[in-house]
C-alpha atoms as a PDB file:
ATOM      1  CA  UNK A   1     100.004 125.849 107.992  1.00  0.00           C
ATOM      2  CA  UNK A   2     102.364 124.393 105.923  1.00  0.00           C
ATOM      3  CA  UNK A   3      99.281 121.852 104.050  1.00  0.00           C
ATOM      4  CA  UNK A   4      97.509 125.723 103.582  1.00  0.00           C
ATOM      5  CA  UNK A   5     101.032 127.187 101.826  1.00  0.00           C
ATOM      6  CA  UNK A   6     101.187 124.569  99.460  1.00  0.00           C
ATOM      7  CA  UNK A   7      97.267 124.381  98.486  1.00  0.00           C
ATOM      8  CA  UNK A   8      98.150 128.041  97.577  1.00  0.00           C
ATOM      9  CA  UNK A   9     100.672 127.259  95.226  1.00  0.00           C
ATOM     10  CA  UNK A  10      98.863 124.522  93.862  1.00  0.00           C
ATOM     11  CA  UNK A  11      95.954 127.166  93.254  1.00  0.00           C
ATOM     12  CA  UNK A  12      98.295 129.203  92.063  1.00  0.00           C
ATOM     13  CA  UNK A  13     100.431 126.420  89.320  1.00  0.00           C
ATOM     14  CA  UNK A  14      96.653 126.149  88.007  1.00  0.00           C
ATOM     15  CA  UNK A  15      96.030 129.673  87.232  1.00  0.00           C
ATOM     16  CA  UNK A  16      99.486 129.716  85.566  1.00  0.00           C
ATOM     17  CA  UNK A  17      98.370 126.694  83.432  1.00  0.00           C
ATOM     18  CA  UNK A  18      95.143 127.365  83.557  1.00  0.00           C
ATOM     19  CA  UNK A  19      94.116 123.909  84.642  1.00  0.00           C
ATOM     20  CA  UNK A  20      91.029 122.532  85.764  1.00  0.00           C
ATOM     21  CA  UNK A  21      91.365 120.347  89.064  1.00  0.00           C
ATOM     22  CA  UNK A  22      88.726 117.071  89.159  1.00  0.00           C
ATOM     23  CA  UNK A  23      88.417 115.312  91.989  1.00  0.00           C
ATOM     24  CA  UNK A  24      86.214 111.950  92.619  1.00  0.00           C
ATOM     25  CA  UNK A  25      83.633 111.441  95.313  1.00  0.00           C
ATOM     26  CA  UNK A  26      86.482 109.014  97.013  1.00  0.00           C
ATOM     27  CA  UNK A  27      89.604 111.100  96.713  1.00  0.00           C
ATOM     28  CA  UNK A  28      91.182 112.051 100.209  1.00  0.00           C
ATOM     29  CA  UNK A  29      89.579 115.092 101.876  1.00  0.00           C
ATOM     30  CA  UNK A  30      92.397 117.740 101.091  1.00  0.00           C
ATOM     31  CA  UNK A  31      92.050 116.726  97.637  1.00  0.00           C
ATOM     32  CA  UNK A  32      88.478 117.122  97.345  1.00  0.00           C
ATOM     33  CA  UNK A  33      89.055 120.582  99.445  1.00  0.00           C
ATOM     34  CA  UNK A  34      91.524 121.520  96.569  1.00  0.00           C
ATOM     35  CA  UNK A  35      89.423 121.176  93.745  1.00  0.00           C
ATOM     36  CA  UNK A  36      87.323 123.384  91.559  1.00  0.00           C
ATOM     37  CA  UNK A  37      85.101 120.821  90.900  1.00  0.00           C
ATOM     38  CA  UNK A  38      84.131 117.101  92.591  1.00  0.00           C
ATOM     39  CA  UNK A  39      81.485 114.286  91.518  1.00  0.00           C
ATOM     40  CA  UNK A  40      81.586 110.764  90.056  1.00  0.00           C
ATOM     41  CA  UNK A  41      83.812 109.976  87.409  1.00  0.00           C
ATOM     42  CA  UNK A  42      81.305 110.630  84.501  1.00  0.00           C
ATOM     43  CA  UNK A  43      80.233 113.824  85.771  1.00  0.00           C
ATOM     44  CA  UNK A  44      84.105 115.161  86.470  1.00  0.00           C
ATOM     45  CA  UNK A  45      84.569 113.707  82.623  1.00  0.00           C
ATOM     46  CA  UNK A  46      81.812 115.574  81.047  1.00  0.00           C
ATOM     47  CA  UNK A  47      83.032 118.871  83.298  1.00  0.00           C
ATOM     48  CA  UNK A  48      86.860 118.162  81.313  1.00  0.00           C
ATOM     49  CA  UNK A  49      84.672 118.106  77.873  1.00  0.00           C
ATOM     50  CA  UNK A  50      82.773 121.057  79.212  1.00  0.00           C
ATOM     51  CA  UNK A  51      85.325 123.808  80.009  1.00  0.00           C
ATOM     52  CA  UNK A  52      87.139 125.677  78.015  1.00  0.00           C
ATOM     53  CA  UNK A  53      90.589 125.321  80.521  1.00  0.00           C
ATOM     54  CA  UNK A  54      92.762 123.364  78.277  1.00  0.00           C
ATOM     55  CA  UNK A  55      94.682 121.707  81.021  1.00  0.00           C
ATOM     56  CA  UNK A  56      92.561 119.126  83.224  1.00  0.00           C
ATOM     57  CA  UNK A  57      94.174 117.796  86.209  1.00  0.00           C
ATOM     58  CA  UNK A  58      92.140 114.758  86.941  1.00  0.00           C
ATOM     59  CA  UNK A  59      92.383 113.564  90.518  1.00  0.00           C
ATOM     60  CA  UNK A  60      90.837 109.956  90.452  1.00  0.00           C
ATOM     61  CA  UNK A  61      92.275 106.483  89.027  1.00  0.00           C
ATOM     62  CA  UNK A  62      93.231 105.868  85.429  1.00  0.00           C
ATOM     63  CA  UNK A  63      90.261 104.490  83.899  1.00  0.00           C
ATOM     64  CA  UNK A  64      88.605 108.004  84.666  1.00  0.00           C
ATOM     65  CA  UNK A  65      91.109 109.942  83.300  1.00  0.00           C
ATOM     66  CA  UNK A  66      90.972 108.455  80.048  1.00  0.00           C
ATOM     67  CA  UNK A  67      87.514 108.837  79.897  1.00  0.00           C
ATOM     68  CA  UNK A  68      88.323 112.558  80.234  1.00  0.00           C
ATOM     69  CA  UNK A  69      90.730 111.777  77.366  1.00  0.00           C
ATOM     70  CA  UNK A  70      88.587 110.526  75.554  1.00  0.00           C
ATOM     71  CA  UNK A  71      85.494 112.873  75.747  1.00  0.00           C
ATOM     72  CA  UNK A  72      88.168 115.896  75.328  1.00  0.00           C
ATOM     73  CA  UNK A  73      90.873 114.801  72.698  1.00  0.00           C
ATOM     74  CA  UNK A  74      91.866 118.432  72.092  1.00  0.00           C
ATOM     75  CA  UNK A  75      93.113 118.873  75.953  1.00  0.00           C
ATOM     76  CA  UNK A  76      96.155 117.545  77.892  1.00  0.00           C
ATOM     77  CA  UNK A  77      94.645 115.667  80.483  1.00  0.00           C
ATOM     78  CA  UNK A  78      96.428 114.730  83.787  1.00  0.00           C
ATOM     79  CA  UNK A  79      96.520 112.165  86.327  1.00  0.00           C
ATOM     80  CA  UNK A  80      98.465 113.139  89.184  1.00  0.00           C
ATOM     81  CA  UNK A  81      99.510 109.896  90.279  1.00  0.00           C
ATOM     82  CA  UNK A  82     100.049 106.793  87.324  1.00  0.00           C
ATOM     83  CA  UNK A  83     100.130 104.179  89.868  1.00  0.00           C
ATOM     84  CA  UNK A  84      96.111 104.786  90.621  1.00  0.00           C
ATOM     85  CA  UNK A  85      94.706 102.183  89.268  1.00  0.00           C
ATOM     86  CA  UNK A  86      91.060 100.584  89.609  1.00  0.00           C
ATOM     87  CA  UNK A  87      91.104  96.712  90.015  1.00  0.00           C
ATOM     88  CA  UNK A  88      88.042  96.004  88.574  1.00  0.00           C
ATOM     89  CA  UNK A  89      88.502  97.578  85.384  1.00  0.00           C
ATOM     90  CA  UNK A  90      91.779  95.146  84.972  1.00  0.00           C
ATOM     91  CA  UNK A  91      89.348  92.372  85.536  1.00  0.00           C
ATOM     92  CA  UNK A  92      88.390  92.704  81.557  1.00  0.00           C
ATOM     93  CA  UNK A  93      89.975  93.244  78.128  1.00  0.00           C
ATOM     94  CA  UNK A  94      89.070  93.776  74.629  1.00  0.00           C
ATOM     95  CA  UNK A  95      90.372  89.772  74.226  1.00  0.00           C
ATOM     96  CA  UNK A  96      87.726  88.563  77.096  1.00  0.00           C
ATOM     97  CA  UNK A  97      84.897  90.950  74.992  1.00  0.00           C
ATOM     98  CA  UNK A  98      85.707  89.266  71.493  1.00  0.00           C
ATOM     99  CA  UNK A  99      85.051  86.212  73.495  1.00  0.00           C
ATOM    100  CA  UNK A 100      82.247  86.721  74.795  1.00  0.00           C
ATOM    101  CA  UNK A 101      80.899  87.740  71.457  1.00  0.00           C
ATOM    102  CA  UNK A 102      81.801  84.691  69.537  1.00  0.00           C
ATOM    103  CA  UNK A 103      79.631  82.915  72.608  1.00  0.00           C
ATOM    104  CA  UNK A 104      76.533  85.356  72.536  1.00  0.00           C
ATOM    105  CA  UNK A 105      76.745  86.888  68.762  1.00  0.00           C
ATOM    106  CA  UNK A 106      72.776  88.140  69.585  1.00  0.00           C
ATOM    107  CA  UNK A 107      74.123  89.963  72.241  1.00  0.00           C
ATOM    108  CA  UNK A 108      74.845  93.760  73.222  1.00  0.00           C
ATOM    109  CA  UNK A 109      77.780  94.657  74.627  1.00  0.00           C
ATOM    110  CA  UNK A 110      77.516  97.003  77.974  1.00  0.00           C
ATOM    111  CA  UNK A 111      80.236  98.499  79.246  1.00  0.00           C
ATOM    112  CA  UNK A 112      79.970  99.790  83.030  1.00  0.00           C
ATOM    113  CA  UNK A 113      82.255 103.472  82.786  1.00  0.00           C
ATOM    114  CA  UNK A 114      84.838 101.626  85.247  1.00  0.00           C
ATOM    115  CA  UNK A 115      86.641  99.690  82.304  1.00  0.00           C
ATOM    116  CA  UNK A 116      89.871 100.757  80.412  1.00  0.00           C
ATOM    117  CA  UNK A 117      88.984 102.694  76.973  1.00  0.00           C
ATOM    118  CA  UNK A 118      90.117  99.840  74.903  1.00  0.00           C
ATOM    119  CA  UNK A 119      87.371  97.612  76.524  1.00  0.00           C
ATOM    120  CA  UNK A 120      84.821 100.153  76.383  1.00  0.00           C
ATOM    121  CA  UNK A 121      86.192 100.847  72.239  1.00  0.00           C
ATOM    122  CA  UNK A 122      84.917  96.703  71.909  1.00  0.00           C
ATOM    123  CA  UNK A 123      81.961  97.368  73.758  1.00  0.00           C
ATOM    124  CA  UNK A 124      78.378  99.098  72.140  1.00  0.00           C
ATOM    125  CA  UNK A 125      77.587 101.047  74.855  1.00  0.00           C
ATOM    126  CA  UNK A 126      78.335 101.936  78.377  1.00  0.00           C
ATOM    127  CA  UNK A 127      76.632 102.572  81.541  1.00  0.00           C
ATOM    128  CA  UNK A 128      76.973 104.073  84.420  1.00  0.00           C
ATOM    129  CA  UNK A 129      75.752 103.021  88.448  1.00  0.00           C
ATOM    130  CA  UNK A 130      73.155 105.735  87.959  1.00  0.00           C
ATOM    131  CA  UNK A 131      71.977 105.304  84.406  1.00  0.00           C
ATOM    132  CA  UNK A 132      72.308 101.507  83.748  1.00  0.00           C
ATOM    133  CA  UNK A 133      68.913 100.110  83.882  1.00  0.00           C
ATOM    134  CA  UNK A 134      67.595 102.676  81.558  1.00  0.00           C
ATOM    135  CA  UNK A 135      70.424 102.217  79.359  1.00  0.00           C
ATOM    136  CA  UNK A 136      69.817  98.625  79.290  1.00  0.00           C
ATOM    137  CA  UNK A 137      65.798  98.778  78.339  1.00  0.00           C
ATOM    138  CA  UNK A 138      66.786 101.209  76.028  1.00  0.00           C
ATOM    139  CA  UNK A 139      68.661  98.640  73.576  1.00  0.00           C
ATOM    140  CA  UNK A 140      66.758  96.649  71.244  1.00  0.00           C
ATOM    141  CA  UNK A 141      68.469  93.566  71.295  1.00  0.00           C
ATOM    142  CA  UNK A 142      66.951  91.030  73.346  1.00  0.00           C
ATOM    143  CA  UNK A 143      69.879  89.166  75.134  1.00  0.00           C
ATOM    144  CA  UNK A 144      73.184  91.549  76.922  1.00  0.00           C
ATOM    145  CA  UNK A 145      76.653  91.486  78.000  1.00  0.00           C
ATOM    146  CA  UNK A 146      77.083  93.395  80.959  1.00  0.00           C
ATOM    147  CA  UNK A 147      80.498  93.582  81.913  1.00  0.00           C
ATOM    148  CA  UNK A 148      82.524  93.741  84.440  1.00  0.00           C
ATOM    149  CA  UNK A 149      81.208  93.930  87.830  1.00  0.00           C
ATOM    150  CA  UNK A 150      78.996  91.049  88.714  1.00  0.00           C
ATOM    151  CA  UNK A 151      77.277  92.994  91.342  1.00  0.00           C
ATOM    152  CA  UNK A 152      75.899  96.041  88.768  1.00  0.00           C
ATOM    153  CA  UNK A 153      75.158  93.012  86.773  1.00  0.00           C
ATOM    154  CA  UNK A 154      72.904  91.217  88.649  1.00  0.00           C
ATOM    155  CA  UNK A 155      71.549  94.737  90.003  1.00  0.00           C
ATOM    156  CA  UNK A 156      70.436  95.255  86.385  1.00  0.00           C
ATOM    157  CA  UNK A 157      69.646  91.918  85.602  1.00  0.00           C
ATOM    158  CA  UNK A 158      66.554  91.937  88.755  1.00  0.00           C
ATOM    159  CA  UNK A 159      65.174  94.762  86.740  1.00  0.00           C
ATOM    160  CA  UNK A 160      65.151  94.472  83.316  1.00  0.00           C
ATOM    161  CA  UNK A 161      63.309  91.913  81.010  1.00  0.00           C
ATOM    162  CA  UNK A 162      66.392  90.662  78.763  1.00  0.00           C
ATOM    163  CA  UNK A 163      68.965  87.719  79.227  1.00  0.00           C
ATOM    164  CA  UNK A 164      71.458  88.629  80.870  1.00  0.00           C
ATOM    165  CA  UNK A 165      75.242  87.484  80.645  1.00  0.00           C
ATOM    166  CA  UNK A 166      77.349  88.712  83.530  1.00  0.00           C
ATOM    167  CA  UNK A 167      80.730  88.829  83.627  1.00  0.00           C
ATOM    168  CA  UNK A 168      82.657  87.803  86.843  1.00  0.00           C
ATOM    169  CA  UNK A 169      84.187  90.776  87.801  1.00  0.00           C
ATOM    170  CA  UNK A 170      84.324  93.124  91.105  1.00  0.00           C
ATOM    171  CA  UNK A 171      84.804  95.904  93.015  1.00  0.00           C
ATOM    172  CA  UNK A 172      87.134  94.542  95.890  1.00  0.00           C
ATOM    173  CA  UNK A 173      85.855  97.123  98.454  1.00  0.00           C
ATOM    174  CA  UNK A 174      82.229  97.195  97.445  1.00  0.00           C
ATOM    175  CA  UNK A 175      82.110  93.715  97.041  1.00  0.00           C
ATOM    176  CA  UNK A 176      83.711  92.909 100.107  1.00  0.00           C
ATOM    177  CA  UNK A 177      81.476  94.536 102.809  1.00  0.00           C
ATOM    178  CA  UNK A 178      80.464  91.839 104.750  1.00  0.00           C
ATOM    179  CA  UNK A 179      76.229  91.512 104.741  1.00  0.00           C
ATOM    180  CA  UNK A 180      76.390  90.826 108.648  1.00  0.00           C
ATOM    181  CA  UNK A 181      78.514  94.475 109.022  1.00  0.00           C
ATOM    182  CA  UNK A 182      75.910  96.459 107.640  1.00  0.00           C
ATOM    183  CA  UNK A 183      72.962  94.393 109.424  1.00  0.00           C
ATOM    184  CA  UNK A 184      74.353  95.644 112.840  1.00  0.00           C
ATOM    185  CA  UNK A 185      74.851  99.060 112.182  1.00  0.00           C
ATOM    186  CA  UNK A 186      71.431  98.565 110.983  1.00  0.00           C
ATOM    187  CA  UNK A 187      70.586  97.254 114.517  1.00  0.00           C
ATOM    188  CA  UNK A 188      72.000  99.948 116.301  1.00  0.00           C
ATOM    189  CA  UNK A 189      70.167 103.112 113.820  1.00  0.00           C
ATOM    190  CA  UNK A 190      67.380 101.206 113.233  1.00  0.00           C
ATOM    191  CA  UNK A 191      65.620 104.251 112.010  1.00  0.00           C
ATOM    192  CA  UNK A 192      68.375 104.937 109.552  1.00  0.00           C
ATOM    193  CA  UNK A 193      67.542 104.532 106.354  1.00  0.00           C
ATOM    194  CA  UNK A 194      70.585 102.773 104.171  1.00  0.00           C
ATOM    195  CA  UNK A 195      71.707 103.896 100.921  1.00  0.00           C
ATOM    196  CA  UNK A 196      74.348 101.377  98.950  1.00  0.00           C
ATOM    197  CA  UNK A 197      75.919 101.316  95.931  1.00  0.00           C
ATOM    198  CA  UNK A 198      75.024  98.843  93.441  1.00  0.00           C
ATOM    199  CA  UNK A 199      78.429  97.600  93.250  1.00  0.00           C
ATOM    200  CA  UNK A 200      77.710  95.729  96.745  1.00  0.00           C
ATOM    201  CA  UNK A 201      76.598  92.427  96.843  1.00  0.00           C
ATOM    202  CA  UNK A 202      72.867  91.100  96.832  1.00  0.00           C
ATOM    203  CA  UNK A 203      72.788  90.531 100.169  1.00  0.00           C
ATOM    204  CA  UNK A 204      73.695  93.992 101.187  1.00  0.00           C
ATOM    205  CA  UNK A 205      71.395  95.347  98.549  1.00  0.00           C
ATOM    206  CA  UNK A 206      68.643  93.600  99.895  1.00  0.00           C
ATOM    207  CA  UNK A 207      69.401  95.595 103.003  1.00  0.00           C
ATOM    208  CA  UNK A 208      68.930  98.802 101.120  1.00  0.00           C
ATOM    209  CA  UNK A 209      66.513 101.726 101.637  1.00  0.00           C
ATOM    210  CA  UNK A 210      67.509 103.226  98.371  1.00  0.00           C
ATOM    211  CA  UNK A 211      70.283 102.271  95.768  1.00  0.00           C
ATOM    212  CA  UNK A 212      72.327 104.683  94.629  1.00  0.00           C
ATOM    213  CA  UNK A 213      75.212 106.243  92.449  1.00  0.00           C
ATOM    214  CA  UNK A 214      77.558 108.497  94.417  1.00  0.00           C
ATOM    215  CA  UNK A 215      75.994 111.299  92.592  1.00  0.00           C
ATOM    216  CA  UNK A 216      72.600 109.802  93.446  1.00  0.00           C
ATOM    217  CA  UNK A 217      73.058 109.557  97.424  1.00  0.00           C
ATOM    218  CA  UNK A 218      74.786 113.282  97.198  1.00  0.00           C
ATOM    219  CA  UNK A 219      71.251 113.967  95.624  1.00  0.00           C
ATOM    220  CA  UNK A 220      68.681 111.945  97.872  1.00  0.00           C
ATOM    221  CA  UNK A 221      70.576 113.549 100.657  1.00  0.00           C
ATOM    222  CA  UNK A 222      70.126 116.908 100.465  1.00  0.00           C
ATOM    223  CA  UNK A 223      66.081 116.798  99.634  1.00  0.00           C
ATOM    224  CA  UNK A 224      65.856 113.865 101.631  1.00  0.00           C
ATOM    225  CA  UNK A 225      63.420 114.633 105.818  1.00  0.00           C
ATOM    226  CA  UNK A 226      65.941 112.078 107.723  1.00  0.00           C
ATOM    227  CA  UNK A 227      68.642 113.547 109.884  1.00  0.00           C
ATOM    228  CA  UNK A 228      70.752 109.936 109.832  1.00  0.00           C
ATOM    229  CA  UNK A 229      71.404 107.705 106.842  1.00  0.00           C
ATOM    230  CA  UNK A 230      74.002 104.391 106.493  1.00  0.00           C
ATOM    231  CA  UNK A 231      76.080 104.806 103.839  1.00  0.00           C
ATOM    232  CA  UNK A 232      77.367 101.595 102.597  1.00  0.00           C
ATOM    233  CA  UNK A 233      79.945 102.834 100.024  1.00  0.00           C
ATOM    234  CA  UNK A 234      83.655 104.441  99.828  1.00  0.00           C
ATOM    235  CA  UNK A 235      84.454 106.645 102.972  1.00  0.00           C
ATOM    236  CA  UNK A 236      85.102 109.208 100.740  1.00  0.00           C
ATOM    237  CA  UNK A 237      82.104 110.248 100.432  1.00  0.00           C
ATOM    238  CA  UNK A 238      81.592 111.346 103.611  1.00  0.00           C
ATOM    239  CA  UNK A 239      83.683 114.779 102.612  1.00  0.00           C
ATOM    240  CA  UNK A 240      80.768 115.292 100.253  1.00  0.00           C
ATOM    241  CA  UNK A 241      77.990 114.331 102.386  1.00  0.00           C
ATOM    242  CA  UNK A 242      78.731 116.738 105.361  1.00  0.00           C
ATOM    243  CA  UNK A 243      79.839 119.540 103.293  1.00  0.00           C
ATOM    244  CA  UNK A 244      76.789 119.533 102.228  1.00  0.00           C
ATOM    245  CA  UNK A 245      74.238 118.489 104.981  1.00  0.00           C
ATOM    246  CA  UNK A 246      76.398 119.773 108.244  1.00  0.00           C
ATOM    247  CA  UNK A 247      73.294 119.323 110.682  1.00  0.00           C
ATOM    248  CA  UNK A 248      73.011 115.252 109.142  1.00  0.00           C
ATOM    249  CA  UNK A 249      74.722 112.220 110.264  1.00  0.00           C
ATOM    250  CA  UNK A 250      76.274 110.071 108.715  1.00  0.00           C
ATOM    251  CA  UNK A 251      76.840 106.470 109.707  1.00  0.00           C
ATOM    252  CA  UNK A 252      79.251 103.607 108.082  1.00  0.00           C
ATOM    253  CA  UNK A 253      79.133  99.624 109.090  1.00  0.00           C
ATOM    254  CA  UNK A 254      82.032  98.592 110.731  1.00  0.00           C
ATOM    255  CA  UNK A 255      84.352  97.993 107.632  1.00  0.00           C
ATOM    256  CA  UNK A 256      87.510  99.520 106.300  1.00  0.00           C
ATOM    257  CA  UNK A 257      85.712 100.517 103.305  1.00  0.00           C
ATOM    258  CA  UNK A 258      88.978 102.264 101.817  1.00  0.00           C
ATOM    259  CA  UNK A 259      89.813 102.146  98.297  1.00  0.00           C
ATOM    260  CA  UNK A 260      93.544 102.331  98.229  1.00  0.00           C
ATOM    261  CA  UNK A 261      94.134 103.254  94.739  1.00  0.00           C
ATOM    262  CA  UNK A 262      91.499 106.053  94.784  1.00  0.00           C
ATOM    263  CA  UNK A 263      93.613 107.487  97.908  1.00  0.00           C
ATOM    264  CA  UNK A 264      96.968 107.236  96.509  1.00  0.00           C
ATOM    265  CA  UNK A 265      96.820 111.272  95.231  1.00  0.00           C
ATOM    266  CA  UNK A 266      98.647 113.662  97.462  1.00  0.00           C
ATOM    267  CA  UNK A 267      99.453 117.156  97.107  1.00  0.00           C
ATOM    268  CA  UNK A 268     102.423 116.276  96.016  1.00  0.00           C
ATOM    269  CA  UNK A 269     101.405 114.502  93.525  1.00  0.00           C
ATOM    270  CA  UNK A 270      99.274 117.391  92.000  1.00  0.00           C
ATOM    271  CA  UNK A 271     101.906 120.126  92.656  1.00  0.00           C
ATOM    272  CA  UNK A 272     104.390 117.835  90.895  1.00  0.00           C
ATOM    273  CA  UNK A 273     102.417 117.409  87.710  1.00  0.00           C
ATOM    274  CA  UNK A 274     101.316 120.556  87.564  1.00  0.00           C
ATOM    275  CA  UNK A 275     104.767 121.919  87.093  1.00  0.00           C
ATOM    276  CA  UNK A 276     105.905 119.085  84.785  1.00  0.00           C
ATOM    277  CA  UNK A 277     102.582 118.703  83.329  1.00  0.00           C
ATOM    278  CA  UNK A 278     102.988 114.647  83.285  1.00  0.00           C
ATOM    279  CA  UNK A 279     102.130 112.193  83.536  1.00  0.00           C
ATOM    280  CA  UNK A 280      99.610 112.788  80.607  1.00  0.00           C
ATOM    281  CA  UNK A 281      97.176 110.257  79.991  1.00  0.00           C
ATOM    282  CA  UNK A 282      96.845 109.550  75.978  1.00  0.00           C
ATOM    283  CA  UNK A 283      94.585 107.373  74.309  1.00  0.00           C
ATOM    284  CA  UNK A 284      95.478 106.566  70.857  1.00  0.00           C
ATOM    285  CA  UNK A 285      93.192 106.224  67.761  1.00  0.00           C
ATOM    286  CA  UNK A 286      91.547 103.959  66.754  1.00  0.00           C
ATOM    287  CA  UNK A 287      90.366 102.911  70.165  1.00  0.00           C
ATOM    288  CA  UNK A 288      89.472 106.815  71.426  1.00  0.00           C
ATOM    289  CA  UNK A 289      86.762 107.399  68.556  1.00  0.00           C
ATOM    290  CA  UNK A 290      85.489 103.679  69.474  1.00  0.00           C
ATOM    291  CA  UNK A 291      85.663 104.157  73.078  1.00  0.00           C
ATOM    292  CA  UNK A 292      83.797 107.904  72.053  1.00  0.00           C
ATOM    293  CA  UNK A 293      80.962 106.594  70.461  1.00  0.00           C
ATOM    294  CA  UNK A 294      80.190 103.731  73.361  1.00  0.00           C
ATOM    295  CA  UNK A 295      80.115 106.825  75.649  1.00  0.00           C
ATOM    296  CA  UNK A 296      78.231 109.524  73.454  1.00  0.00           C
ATOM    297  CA  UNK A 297      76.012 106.759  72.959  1.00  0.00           C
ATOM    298  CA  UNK A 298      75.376 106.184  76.733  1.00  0.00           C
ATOM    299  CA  UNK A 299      75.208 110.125  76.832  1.00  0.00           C
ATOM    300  CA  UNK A 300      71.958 110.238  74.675  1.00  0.00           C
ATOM    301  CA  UNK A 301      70.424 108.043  77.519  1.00  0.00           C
ATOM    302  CA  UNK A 302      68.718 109.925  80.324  1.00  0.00           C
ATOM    303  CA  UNK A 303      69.733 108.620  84.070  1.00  0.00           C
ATOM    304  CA  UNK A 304      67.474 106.505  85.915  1.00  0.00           C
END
């Protein structure tokens, strides 16, 4: 009862501010429940550019929020909790891009959307889970960068006709998942089909059925004839998922498959900073209208 009185006043701060509440596909339950709107973090960050709210309250982790930032420059965009992080985008910076340069000067940069805005302001272009091999054929230059996950990378890599130079980065959870995990939940719904997220590793891609964005296995979900599908990526998704396919199932390998930072909101959290309106996440010029064009750029590109 008391969780129900204070979603009302959150509901109630954002009419008084007239805020806009985002929340990601991985965000804790309640949150997700709270929001007006949830999806993947390009999605929520096109919604902030969308609406005409002036306030966005962007439940997710930090690199999303400045995407947000970055796509609506007029708005005061807020991340409910600073300490929500994302450890792969930390993996990279504008330094380690500058590097790689001077090694592959033939080269296009691709940013994956999970990088900080700076990287993706030294980047040419970014991609997303669900648009990346199309963005990729869609440059002219004949040898890449694709930074930072290593997994996306060599995802893109199997399917595209260019050299490829893959930065060593990671999604801990994703890239964690042990290939053995999934292979006996596999075992035991044998007529499952599995849908993972590219940011897995090969040999739990190779495992697949279909691979998938979050937005993409929201998608093949709802049109899709099975009743049962293993989901090898964030539990979060689950919220999503059953919302809205209540007569499906939906199976996960035995694995914590938890991303901590992406769970760190709270009501709290959003109560607080709607009242306060901080912390307000800023990204200063010249690296927004650089980190703008690698994005609008992207945004031109149709999704796989």
């Amino acid at each position: 009862m008391e969780q129900q009185h204070q979603i009302d006043r959150i509901r109630q701060l954002a009419r008084q501010q007239d805020a806009l509440i985002l929340a990601h596909n991985y965000q804790p339950e309640v949150i997700q429940q709270l929001a007006d709107i949830t999806g993947d973090s390009l999605a929520l960050s096109l919604e902030a550019a969308r609406t005409s709210k002036p306030v966005i309250v962007f439940c997710g982790v930090h690199f999303m929020a400045e995407s947000a930032a970055v796509l609506a420059p007029q708005k005061l965009v807020l991340l409910p909790n600073a300490q929500a992080g994302c450890p792969m985008a930390d993996m990279i910076t504008p330094e380690d891009v500058a590097r790689l340069r001077a090694e592959h000067p033939t080269a296009a940069v691709v940013a994956y959307v999970n990088t900080s805005a700076a990287t993706k302001a030294a980047s040419d272009i970014c991609c997303t889970s669900a648009n990346a091999v199309t963005v990729v054929n869609s440059l002219s230059e004949k040898e890449v960068i694709l930074i930072p996950d290593r997994n996306l990378g060599r995802y893109i890599a199997s399917r595209v006709d260019k050299i490829c130079h893959i930065w060593d980065g990671c999604c801990p959870v994703h890239d964690e998942l042990p290939a053995q995990a999934l292979a006996a939940v596999k075992r035991q719904y044998p007529q499952a089909p599995v849908l993972a997220h590219p940011e897995c590793t090969p040999s739990v891609l190779a495992q697949a059925d279909a691979i998938l964005s979050t937005g993409g296995m929201l998608q093949h979900v709802r049109t899709a004839a099975e009743q049962q599908f293993i989901i090898a990526t964030e539990r979060g998704i689950a919220v999503q998922l059953q919302k809205d396919n209540p007569a499906k199932e939906f199976i996960f390998p035995d694995y914590p498959f938890i991303c901590e930072d992406m769970k760190r909101t709270s009501l709290d959290d959003v109560e607080r900073c709607l009242q306060l309106l901080q912390p307000r996440i800023r990204v200063a010029e010249p690296v927004c209208s650089a980190a703008r064009r690698a994005l609008e750029r992207m945004l031109a590109i149709p999704r796989d």
